[in-house]
Protein backbone atom coordinates (compact mmCIF):
# COMPACT_ATOMS: atom_id res chain seq x y z
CA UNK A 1 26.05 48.14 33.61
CA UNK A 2 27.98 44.62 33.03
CA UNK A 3 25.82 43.44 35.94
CA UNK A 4 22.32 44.39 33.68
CA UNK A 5 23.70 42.83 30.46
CA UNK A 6 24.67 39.42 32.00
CA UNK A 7 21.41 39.07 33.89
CA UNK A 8 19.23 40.21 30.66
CA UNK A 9 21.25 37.40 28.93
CA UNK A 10 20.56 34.79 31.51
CA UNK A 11 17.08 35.78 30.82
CA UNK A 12 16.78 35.44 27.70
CA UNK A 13 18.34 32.15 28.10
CA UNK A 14 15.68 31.14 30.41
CA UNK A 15 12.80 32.05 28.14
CA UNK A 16 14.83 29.93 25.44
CA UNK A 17 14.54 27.04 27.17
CA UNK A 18 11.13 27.18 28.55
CA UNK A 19 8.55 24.46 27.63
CA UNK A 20 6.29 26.51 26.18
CA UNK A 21 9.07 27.18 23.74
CA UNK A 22 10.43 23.94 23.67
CA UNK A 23 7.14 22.77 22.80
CA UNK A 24 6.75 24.89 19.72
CA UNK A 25 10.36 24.02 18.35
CA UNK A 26 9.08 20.24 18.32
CA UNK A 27 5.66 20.88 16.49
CA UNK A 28 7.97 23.01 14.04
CA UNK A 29 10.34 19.92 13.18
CA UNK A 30 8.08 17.00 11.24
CA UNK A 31 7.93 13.31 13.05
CA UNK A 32 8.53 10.70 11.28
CA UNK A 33 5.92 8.01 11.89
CA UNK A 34 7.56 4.82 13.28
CA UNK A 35 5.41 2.41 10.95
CA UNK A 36 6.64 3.38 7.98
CA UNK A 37 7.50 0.62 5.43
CA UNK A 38 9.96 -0.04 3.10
CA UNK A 39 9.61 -1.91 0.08
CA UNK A 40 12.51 -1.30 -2.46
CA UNK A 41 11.96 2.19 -3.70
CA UNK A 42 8.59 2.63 -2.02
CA UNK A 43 8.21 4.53 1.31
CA UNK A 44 4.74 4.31 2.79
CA UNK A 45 2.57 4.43 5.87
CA UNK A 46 -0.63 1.68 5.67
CA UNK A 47 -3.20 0.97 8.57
CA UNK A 48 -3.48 -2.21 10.25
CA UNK A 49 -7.21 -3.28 9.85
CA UNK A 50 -9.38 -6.01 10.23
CA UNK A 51 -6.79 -8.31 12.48
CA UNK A 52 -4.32 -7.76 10.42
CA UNK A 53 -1.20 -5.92 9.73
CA UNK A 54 1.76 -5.07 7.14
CA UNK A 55 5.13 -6.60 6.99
CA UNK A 56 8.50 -6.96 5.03
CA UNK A 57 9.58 -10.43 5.24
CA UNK A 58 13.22 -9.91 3.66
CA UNK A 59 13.22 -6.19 3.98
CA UNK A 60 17.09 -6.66 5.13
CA UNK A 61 18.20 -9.43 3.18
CA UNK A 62 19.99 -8.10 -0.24
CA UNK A 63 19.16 -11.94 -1.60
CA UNK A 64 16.04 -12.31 -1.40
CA UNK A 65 12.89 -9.78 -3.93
CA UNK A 66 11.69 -7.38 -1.34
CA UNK A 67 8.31 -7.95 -1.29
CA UNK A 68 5.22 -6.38 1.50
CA UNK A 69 3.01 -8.75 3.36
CA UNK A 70 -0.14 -7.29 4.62
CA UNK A 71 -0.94 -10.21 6.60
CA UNK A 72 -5.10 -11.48 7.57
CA UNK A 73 -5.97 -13.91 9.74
CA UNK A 74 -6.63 -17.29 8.37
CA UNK A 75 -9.45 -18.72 10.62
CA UNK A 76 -11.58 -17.46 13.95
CA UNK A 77 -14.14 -14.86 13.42
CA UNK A 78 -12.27 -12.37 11.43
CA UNK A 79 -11.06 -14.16 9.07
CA UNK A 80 -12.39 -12.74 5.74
CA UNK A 81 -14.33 -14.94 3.64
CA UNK A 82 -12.19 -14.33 0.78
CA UNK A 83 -8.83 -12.41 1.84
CA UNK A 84 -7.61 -15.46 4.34
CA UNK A 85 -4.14 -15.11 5.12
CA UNK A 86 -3.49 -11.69 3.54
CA UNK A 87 -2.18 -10.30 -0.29
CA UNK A 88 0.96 -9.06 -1.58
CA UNK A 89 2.67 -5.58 -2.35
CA UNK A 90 5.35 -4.59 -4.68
CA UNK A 91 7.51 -1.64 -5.61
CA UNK A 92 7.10 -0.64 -9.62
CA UNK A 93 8.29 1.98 -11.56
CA UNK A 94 5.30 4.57 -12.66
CA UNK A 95 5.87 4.51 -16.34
CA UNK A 96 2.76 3.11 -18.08
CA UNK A 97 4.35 0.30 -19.45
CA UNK A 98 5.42 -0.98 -15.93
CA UNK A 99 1.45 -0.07 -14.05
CA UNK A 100 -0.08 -1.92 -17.23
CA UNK A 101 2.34 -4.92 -17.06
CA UNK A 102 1.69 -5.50 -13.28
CA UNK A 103 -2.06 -5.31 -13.17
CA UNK A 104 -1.62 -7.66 -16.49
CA UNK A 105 -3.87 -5.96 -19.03
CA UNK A 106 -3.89 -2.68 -20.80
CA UNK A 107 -7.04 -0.70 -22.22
CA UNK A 108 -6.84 -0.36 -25.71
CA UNK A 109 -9.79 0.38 -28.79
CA UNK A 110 -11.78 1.19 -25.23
CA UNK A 111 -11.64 -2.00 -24.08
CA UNK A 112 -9.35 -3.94 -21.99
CA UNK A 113 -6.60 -6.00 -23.23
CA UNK A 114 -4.67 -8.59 -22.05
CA UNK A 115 -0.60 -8.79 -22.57
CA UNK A 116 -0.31 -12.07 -24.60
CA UNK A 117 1.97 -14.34 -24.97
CA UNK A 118 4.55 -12.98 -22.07
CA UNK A 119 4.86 -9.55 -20.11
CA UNK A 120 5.81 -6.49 -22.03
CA UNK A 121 4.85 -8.15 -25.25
CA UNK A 122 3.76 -5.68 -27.91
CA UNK A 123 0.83 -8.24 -28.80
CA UNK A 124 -2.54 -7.85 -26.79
CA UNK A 125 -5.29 -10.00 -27.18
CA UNK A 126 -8.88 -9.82 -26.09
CA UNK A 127 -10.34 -10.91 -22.67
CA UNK A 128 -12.28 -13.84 -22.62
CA UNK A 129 -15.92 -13.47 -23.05
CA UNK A 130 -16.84 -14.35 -19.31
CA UNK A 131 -13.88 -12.36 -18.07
CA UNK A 132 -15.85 -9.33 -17.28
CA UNK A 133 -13.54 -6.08 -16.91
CA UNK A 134 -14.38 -3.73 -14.41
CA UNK A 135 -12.74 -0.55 -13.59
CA UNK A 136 -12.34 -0.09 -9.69
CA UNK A 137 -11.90 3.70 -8.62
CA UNK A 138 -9.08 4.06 -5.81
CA UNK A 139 -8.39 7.65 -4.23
CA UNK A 140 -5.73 8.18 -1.44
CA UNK A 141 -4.10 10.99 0.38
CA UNK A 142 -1.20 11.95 -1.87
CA UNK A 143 -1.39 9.12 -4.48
CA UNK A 144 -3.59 8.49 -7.61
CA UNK A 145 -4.94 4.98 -7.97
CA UNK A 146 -5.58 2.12 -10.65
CA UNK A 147 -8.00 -0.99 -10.39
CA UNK A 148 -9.29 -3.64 -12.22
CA UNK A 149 -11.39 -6.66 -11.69
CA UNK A 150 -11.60 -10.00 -13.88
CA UNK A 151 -13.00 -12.64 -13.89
CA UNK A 152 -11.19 -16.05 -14.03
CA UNK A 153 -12.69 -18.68 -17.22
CA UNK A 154 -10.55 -21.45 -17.14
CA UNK A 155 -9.89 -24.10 -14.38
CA UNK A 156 -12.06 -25.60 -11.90
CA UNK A 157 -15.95 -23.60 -11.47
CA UNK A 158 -15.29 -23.92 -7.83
CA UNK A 159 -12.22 -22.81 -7.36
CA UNK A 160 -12.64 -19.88 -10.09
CA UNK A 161 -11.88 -16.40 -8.43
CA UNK A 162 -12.90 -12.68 -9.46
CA UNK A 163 -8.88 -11.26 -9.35
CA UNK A 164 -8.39 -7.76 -8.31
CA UNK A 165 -5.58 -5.74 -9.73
CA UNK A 166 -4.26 -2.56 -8.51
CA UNK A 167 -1.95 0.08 -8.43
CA UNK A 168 -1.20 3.01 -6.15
CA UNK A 169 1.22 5.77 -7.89
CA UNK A 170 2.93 8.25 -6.23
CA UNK A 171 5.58 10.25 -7.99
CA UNK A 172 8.15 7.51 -9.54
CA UNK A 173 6.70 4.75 -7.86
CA UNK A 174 3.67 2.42 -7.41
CA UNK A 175 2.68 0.00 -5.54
CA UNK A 176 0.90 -2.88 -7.05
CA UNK A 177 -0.64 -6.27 -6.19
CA UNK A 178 -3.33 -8.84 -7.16
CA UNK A 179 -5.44 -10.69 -5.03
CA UNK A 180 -8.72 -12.59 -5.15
CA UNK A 181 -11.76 -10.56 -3.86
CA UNK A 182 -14.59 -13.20 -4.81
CA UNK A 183 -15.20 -16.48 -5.29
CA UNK A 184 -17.32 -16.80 -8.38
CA UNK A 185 -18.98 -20.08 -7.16
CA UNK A 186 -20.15 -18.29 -3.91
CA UNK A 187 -20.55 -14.92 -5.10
CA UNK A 188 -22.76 -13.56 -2.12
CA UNK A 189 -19.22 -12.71 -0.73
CA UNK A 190 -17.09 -9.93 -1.69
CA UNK A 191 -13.95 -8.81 0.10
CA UNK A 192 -13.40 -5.73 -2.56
CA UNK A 193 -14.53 -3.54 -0.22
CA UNK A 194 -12.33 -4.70 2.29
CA UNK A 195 -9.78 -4.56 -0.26
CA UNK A 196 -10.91 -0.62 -0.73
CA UNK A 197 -10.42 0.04 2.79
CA UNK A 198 -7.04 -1.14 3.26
CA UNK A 199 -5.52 0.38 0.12
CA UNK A 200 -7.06 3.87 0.78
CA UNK A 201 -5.57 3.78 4.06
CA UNK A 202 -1.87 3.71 2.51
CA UNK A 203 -0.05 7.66 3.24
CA UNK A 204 3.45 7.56 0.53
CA UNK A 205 6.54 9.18 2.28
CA UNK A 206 9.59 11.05 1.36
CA UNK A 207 12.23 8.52 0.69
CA UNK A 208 14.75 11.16 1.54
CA UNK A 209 13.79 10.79 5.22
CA UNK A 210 14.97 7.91 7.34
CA UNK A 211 13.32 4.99 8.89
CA UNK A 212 12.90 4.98 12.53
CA UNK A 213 13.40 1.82 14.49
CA UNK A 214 10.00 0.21 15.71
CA UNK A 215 9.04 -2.78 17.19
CA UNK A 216 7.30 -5.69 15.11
CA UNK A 217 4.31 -4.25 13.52
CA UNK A 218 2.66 -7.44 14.87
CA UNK A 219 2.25 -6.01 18.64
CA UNK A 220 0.88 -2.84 17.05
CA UNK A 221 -3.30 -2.04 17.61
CA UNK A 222 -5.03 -2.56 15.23
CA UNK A 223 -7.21 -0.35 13.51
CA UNK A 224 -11.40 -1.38 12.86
């Protein structure tokens, strides 16, 4: 009788321990994904397209803002037209007055306004004439999204841009940045699209999961 209990129990053991099992025990447990990114309170997962790819320059140095670099290559045949070299993210709070305050304007008497004379001022005051407001619609995976275009009236006509403003929230957080899309002397090309296609790619994660390790996001394929 002892002899049939410790051989059922060895089986049992067996059938533990056996791949198949093993193998369902794994798919149970989430992964976390080894690209992840940190920057300050923002945990997120963002695709590395068109030759380029994301990065935290100081993501380990207390000193220094911690600031995302989604980096685009500069010159050679993908090189966008108006994205060269790449565009900013950083982590804001989700409270209206923080989204508003980092895309720079606020809509108001349904029309947009501009924060005037510094950021967070009460006073708003009206767009320039040329400026142009346009509303750009974002959607992601598990984030709601914020965009704006304007144009730029002051300054040199050749060097005048069309800025893009954006916002990605997700829970307490979003992620915001500003870049140029067009050129308004050359306005044949427009890197919004490209600007689209990045952003939507972004996946937020639960900050209450660790990091993993990974290896520069540099050597990391790139997605087209």
């Amino acid at each position: 009788m002892k002899k049939t209990i410790i051989l059922l129990g060895l089986i049992s053991f067996v059938v533990v321990l056996s791949p198949s099992n093993a193998r369902a025990q794994d798919a149970a447990v989430p992964t976390t994904n080894r690209w992840r990114h940190v920057v300050g309170p923002c945990q997120f997962q963002i695709a590395n397209m068109f030759g380029g790819y994301f990065d935290v320059p100081h993501e380990h140095n207390d000193s220094m803002p911690q600031v995302g670099i989604y980096y685009l290559p500069e010159v050679g045949s993908k090189a966008p037209h108006v994205l060269y070299g790449g565009f900013s993210l950083d982590c804001w709070s989700s409270q209206d007055t923080d989204v508003y305050a980092a895309l720079g304007a606020k809509p108001a008497n349904g029309q947009w306004m501009r924060y005037s004379p510094s950021l967070y001022s009460p006073q708003l005051t009206p767009l320039e004439k040329g400026a142009h407001p346009q509303n750009v619609i974002l959607k992601g995976k598990n984030w709601t999204g914020i965009g704006l275009t304007i144009d730029e009236t002051t300054g040199d006509k050749e060097k005048r841009a069309r800025m893009f403003s954006f916002c990605l929230i997700h829970k307490a957080q979003a992620l915001c940045g500003s870049t140029p899309v067009v050129w308004l002397a050359d306005p044949k090309h427009n890197d919004l699209w490209m600007m689209k296609s990045i952003l939507q790619s972004v996946v937020f994660s639960d900050p209450t999961i660790p990091v993993s390790p990974s290896a520069s996001p540099a050597t990391s394929t790139s997605t087209k």
